[in-house]
N, C-alpha and C. Protein backbone atom coordinates (compact mmCIF):
# COMPACT_ATOMS: atom_id res chain seq x y z
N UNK A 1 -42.63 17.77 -1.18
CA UNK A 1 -41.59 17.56 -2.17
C UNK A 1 -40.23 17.91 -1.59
N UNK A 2 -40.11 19.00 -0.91
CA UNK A 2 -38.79 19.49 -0.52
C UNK A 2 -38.28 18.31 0.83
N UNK A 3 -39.32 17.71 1.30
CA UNK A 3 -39.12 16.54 2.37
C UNK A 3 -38.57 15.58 1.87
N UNK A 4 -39.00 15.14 0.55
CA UNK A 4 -38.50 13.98 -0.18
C UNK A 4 -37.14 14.60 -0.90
N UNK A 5 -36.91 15.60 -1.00
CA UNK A 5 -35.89 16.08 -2.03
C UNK A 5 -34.44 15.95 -0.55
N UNK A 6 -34.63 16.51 0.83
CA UNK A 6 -33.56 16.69 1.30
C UNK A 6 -33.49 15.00 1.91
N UNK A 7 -35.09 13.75 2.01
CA UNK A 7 -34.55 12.87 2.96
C UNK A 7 -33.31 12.13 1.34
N UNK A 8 -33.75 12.32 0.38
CA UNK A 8 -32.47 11.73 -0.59
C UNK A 8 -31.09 12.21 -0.39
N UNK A 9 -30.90 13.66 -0.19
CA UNK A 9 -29.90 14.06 0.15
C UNK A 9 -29.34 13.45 0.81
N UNK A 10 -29.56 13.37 2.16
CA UNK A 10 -29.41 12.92 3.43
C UNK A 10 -29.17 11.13 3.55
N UNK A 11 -29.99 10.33 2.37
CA UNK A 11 -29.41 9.08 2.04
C UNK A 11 -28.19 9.08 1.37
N UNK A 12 -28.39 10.19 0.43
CA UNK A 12 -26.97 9.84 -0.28
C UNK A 12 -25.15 10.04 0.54
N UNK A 13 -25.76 11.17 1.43
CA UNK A 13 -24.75 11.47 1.90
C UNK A 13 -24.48 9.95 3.11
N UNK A 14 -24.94 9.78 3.46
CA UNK A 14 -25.13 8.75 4.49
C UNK A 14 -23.97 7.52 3.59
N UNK A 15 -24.50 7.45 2.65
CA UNK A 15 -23.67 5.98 1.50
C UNK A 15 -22.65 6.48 1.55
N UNK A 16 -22.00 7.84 0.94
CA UNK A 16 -21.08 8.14 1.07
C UNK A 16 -20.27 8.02 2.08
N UNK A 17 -20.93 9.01 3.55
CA UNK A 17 -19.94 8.48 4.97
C UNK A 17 -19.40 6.96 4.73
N UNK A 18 -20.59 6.11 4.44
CA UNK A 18 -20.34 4.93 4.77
C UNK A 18 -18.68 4.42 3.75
N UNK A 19 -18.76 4.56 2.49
CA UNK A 19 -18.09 4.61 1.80
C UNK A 19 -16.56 4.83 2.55
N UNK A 20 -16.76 6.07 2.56
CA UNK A 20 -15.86 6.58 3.21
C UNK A 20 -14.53 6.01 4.81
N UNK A 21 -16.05 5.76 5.30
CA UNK A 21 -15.29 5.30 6.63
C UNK A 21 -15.09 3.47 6.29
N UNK A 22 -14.47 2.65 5.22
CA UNK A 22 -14.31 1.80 4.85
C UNK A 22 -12.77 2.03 5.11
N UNK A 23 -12.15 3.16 5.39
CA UNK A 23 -10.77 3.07 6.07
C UNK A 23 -11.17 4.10 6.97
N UNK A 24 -10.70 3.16 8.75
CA UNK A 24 -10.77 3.29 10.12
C UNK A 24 -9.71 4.19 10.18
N UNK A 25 -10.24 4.89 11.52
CA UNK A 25 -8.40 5.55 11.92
C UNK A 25 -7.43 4.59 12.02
N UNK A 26 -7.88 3.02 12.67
CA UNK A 26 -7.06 2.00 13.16
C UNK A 26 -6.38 1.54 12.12
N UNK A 27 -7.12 1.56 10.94
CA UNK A 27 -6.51 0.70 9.88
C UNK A 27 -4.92 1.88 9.11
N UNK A 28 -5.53 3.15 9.29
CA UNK A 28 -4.82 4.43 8.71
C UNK A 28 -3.32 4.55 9.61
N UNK A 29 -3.53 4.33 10.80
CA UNK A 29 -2.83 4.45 11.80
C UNK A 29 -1.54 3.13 11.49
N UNK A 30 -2.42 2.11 11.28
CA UNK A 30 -1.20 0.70 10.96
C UNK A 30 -0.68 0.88 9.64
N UNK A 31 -1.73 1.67 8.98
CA UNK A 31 -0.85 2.28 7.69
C UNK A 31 0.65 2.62 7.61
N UNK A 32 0.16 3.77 8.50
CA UNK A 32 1.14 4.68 9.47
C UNK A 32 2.93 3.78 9.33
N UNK A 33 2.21 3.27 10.59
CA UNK A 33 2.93 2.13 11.17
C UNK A 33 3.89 1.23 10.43
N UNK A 34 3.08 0.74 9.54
CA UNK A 34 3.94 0.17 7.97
C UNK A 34 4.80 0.52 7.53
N UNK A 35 4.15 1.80 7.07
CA UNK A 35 5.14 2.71 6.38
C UNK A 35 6.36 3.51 6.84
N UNK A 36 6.46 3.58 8.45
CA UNK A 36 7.33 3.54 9.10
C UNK A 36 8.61 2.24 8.41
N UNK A 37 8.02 1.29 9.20
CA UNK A 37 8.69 0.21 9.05
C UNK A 37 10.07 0.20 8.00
N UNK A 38 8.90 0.49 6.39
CA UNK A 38 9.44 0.10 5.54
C UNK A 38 10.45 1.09 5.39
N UNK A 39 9.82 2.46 5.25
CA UNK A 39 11.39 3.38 5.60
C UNK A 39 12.67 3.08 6.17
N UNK A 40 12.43 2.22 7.57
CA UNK A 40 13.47 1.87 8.45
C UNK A 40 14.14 0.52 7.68
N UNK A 41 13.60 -0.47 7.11
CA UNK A 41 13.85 -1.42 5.99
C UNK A 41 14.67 -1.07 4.98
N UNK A 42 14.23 -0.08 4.23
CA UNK A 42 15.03 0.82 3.23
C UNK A 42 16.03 1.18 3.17
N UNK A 43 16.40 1.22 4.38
CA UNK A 43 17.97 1.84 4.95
C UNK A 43 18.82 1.40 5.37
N UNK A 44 17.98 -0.16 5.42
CA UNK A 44 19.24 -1.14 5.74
C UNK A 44 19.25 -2.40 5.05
N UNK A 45 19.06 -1.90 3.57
CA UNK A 45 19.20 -3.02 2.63
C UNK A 45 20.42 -3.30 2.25
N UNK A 46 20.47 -5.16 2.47
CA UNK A 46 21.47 -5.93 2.67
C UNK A 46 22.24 -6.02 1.46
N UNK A 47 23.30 -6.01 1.51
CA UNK A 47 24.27 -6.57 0.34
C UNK A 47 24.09 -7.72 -0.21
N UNK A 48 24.54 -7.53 -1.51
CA UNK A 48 24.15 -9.16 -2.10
C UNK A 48 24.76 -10.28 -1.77
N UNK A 49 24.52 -11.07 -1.63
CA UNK A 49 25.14 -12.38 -0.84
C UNK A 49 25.24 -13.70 -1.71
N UNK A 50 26.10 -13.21 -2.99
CA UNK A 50 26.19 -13.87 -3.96
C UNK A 50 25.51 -15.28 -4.39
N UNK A 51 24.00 -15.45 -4.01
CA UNK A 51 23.34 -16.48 -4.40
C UNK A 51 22.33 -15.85 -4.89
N UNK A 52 22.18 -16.21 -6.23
CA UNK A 52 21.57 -15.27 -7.33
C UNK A 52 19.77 -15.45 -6.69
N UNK A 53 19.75 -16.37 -6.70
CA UNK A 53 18.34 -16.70 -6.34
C UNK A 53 17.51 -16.09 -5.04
N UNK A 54 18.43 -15.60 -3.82
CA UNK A 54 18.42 -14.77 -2.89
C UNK A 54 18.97 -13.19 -3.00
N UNK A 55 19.78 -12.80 -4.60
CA UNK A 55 19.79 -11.67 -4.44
C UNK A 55 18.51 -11.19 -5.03
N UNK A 56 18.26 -12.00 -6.08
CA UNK A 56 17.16 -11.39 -6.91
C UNK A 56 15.74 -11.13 -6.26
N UNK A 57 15.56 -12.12 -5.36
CA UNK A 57 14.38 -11.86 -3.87
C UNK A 57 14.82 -10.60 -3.67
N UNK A 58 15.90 -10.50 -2.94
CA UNK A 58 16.50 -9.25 -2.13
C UNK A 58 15.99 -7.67 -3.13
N UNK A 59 16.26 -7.94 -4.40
CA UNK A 59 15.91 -6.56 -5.31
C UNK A 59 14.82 -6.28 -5.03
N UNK A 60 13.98 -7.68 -5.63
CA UNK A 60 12.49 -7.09 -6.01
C UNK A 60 11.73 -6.87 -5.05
N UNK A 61 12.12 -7.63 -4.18
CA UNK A 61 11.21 -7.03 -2.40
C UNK A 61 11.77 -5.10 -2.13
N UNK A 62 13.18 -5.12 -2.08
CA UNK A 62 13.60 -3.61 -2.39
C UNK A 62 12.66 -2.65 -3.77
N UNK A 63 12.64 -3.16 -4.44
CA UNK A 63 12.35 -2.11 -5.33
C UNK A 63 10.74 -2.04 -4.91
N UNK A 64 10.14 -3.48 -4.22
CA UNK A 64 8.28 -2.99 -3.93
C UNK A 64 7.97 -2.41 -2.45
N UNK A 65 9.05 -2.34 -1.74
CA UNK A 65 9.23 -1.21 -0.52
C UNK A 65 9.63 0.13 -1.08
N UNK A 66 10.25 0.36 -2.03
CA UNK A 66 10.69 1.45 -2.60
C UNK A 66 9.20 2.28 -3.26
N UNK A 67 8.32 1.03 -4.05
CA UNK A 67 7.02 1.67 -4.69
C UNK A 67 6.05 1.69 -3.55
N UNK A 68 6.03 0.79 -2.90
CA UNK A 68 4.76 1.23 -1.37
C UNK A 68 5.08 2.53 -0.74
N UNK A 69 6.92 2.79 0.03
CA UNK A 69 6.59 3.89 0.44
C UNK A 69 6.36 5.14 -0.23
N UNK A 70 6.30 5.14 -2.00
CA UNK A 70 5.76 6.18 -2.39
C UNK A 70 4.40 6.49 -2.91
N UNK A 71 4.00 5.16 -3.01
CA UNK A 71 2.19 4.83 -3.14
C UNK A 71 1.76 5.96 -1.44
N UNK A 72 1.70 4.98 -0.38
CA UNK A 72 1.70 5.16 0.54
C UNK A 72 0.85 6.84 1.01
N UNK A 73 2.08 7.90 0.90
CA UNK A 73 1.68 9.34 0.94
C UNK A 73 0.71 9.73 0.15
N UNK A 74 0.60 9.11 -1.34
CA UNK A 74 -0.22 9.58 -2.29
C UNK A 74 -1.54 9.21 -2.24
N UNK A 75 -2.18 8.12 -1.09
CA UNK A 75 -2.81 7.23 -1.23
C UNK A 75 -3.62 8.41 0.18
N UNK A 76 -2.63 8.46 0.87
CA UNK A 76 -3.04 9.23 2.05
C UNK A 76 -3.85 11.05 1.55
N UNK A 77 -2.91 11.59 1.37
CA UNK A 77 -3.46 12.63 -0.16
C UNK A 77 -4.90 12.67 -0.43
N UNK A 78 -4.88 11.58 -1.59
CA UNK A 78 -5.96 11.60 -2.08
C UNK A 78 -7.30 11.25 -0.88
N UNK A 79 -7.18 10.67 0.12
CA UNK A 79 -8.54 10.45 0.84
C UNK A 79 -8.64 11.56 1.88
N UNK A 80 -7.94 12.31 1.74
CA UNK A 80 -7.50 13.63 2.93
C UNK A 80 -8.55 14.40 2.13
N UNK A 81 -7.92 14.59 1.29
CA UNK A 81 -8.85 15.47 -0.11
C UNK A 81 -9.92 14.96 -0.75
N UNK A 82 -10.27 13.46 -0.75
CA UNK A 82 -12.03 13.02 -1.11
C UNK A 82 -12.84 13.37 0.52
N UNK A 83 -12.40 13.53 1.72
CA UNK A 83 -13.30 13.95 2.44
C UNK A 83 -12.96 15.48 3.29
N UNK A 84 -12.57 16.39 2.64
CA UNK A 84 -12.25 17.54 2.24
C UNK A 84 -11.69 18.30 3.44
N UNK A 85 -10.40 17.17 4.12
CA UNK A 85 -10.10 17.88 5.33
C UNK A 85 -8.32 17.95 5.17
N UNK A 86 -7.59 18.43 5.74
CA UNK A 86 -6.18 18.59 5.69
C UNK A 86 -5.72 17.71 6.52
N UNK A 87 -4.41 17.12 6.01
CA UNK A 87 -4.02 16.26 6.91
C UNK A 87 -3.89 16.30 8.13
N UNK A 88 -3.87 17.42 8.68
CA UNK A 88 -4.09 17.55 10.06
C UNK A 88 -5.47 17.29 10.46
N UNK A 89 -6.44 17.10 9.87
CA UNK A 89 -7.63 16.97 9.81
C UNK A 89 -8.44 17.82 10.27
N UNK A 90 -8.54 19.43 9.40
CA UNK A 90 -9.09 20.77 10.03
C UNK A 90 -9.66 20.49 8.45
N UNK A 91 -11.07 20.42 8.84
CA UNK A 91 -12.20 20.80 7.71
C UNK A 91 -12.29 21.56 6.97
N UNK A 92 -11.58 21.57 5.34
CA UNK A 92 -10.89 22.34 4.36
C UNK A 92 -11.70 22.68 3.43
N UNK A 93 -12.49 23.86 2.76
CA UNK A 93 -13.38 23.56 2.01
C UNK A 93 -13.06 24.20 0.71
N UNK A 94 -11.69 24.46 0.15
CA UNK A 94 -11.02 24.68 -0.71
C UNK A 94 -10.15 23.63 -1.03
N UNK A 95 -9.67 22.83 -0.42
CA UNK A 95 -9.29 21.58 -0.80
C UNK A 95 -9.83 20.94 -2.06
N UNK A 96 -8.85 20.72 -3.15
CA UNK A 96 -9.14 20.05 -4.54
C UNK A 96 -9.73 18.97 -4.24
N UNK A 97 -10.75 18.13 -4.51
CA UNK A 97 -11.43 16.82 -4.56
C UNK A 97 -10.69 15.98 -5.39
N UNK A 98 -10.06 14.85 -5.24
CA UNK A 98 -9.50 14.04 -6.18
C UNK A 98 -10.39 13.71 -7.26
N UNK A 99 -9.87 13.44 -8.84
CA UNK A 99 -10.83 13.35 -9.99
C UNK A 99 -10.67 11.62 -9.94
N UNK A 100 -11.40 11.22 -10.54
CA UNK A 100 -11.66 10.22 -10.75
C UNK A 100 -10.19 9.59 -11.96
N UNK A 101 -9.17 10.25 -12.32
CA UNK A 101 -8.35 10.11 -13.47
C UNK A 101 -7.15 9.61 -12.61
N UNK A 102 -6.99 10.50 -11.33
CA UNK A 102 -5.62 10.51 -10.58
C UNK A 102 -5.86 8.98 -9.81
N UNK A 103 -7.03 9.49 -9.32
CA UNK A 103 -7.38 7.42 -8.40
C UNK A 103 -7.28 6.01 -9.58
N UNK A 104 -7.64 6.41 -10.56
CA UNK A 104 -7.50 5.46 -11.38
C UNK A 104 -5.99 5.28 -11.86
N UNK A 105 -5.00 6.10 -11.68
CA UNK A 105 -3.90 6.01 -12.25
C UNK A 105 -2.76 5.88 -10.70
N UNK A 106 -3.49 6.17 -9.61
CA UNK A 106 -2.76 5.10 -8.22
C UNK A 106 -2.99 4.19 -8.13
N UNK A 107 -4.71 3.48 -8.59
CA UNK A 107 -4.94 2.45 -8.43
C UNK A 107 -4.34 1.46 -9.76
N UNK A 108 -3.57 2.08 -10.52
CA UNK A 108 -2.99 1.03 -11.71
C UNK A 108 -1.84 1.08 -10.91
N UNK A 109 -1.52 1.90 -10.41
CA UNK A 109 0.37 2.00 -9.41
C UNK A 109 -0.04 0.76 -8.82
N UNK A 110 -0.77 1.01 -7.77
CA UNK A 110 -1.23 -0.15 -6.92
C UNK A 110 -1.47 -1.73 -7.61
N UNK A 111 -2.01 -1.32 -8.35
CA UNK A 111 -2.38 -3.03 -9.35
C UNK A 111 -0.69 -3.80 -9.53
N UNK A 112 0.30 -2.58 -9.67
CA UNK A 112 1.02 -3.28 -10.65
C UNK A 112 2.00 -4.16 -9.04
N UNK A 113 1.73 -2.78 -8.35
CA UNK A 113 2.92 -3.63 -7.01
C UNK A 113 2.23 -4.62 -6.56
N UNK A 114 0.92 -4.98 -6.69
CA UNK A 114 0.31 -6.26 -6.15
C UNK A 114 0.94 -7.55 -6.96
N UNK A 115 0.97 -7.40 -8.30
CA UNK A 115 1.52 -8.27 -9.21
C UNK A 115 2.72 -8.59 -8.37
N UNK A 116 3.88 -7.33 -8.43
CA UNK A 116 5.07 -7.54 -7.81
C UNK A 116 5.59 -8.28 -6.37
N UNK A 117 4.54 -8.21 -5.50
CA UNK A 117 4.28 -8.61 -4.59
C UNK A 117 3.97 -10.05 -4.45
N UNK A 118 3.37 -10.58 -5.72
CA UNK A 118 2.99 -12.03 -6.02
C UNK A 118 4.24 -12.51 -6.66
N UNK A 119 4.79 -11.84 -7.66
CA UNK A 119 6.18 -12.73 -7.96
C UNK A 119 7.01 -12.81 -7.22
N UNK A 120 6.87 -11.72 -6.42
CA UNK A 120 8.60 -11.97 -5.16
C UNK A 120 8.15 -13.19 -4.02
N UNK A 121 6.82 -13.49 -3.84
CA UNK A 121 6.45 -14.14 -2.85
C UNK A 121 6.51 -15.79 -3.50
N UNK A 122 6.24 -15.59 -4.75
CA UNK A 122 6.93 -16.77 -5.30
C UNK A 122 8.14 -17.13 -5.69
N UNK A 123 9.16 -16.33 -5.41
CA UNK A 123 10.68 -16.69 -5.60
C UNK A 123 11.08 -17.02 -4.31
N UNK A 124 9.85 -16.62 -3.24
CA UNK A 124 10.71 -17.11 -1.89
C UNK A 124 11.47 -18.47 -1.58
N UNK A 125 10.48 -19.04 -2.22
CA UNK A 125 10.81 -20.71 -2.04
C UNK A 125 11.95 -21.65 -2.77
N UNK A 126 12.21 -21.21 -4.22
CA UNK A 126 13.45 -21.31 -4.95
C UNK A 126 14.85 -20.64 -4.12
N UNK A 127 14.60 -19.49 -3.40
CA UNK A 127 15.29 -18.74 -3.14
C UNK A 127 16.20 -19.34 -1.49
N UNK A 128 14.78 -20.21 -0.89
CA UNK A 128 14.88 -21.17 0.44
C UNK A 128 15.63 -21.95 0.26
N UNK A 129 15.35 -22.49 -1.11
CA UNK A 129 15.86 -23.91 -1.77
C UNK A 129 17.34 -23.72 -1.91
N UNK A 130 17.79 -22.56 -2.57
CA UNK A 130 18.91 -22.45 -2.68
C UNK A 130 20.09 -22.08 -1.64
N UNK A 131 19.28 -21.21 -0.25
CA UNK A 131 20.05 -21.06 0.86
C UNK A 131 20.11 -22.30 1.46
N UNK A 132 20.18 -23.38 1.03
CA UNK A 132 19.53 -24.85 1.99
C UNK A 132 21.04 -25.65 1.02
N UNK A 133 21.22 -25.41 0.00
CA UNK A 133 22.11 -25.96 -1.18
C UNK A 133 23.27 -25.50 -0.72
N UNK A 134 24.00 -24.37 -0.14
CA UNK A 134 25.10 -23.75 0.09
C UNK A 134 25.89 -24.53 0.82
N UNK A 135 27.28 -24.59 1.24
CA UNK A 135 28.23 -25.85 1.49
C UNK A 135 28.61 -25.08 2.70
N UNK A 136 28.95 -23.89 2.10
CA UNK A 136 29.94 -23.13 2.77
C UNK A 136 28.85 -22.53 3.61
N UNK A 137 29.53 -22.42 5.67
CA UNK A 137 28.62 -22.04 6.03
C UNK A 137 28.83 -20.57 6.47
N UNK A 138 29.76 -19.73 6.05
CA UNK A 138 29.50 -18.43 5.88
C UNK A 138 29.05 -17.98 4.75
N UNK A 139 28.98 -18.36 3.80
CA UNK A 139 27.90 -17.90 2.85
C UNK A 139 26.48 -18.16 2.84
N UNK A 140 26.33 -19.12 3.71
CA UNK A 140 24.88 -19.41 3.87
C UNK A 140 24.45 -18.53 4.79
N UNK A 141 25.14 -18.42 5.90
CA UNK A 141 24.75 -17.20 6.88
C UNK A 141 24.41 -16.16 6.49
N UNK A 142 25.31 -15.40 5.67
CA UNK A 142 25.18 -14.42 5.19
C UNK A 142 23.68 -14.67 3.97
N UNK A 143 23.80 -15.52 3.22
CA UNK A 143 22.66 -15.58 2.38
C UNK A 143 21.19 -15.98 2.65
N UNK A 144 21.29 -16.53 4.24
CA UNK A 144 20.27 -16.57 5.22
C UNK A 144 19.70 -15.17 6.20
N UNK A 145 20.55 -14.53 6.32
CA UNK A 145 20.12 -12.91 6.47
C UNK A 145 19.69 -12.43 5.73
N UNK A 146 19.95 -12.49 4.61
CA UNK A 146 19.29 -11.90 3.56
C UNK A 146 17.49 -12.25 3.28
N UNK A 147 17.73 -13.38 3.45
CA UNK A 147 16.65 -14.33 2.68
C UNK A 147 15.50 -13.39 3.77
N UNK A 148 15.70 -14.10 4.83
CA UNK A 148 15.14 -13.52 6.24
C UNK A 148 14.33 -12.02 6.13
N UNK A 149 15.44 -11.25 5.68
CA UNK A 149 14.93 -9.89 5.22
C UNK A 149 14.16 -9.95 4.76
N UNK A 150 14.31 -10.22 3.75
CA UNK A 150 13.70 -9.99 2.24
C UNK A 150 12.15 -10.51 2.88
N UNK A 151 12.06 -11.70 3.78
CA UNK A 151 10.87 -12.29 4.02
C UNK A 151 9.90 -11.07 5.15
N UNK A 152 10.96 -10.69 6.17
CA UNK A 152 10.31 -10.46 7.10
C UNK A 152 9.60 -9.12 5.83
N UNK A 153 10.43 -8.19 5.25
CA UNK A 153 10.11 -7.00 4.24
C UNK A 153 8.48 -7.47 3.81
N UNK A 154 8.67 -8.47 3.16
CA UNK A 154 7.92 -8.36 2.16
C UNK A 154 6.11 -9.31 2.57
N UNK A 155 6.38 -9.62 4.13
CA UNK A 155 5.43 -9.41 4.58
C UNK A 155 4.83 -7.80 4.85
N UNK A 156 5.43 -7.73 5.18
CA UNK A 156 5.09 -5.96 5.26
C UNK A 156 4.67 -5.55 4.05
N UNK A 157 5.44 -5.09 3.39
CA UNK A 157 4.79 -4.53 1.95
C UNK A 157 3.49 -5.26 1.29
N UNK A 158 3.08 -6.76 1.83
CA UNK A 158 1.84 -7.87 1.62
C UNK A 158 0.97 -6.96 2.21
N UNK A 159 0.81 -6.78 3.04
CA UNK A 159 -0.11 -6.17 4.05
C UNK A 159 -0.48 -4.73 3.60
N UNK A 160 0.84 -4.25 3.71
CA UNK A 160 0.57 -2.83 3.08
C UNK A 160 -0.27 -2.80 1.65
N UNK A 161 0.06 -3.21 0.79
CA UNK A 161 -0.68 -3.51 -0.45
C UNK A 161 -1.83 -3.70 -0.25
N UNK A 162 -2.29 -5.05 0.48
CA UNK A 162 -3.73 -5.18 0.28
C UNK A 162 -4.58 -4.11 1.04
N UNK A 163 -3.98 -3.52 1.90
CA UNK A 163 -4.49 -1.95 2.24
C UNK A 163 -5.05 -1.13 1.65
N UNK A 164 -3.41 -0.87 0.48
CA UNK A 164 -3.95 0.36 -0.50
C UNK A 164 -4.64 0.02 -1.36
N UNK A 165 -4.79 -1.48 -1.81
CA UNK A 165 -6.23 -2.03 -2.59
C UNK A 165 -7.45 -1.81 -2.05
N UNK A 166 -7.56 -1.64 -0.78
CA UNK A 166 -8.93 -1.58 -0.44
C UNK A 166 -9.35 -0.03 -0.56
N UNK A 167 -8.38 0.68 0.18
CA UNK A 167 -8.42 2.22 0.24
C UNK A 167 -8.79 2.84 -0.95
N UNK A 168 -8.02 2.45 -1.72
CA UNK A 168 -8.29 3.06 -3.28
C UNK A 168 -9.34 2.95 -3.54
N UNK A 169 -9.83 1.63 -3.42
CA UNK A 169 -11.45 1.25 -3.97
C UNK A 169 -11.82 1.86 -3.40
N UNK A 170 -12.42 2.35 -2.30
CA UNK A 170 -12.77 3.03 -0.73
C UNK A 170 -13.05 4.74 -2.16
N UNK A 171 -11.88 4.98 -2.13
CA UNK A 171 -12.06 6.38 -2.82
C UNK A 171 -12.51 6.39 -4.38
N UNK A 172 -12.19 5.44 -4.74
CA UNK A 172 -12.56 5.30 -6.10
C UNK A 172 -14.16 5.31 -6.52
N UNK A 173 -14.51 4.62 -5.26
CA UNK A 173 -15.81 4.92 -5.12
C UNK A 173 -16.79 6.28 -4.72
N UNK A 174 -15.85 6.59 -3.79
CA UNK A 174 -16.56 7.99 -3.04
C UNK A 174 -16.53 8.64 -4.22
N UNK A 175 -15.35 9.04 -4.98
CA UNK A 175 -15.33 9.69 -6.21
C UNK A 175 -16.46 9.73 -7.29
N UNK A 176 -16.54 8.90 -7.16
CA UNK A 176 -17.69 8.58 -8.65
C UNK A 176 -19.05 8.65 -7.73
N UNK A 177 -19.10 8.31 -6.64
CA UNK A 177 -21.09 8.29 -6.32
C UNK A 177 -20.75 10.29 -5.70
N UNK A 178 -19.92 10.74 -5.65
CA UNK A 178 -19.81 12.06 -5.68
C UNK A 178 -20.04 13.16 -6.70
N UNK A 179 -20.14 12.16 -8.42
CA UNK A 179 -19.98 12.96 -9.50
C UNK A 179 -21.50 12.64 -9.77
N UNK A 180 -22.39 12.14 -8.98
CA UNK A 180 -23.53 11.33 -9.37
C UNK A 180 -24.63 12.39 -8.90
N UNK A 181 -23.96 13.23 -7.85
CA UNK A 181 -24.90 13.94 -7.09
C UNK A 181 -25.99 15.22 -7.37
């Protein structure tokens, strides 16, 4: 009995690792990397370039670099603490376990910038349309830098997103087959 009692253990824990390692160092690392980026993005957001249709790109890509890089840390957080090590990664065994309430309420953060992420990626093209309409060709320049931005940005923040969609799930899960045990 006690053979059968620890080889379950020993399965369960196993699902879990597996669970778990559904985010790589590699993938954590380009995380990293991203989120660099977007910081450096952040800081050099462009002036409006009076074509409404390219400023309004320009915001909402700003304001979903603004919500990634603060998803981002929190996202990091919580999986530091579902596999109970410090960010430095020294094996913590006082470390709070994330509840199942806080992942569900990053993963609605997360839901909502994915949305956001889909409408700005659909204004790109109105937004093309309209840097293509401009007469004047210093305003187009200028409203072609922008555009540019906003594009190269918000590939980034694309990527980043579908990240923290997976990650979350990643923990959302560990969480709950953790409360099962």
């Amino acid at each position: 009995m006690k053979k059968i009692f620890m080889c379950a253990i020993l399965l369960m824990a196993s699902v879990a690792l597996n669970v778990l390692m559904a985010q790589t160092p590699e993938e954590m690392q380009a995380s990293k990397e991203r989120y660099a980026k977007l910081e450096k993005a952040l800081k050099k957001t462009p002036k409006d370039c009076s074509v409404s249709d390219v400023d309004k790109l320009a915001a909402s890509v700003t304001a979903t670099m603004a919500e990634s890089v603060g998803i981002t840390p929190l996202l990091e957080g919580l999986y530091y603490r579902s596999i109970g090590q410090t960010e430095d990664g020294v094996t913590e065994v006082t470390v709070k376990k994330p509840t199942l309430d806080e992942c569900l309420e990053l993963s609605a953060r997360i839901a909502l910038q994915a949305k956001a992420v889909q409408a700005a990626t659909e204004s790109v093209e109105p937004a093309a349309k309209a840097v293509k309409d401009i007469k004047n060709p210093l305003k187009g320049a200028k409203a072609l830098k922008v555009l540019d931005y906003s594009k190269d940005a918000l590939s980034v923040v694309a990527e980043e997103t579908a990240y923290q969609t997976k990650a979350i799930a990643s923990i959302i899960e560990t969480v709950k087959s953790a409360d099962n045990l």
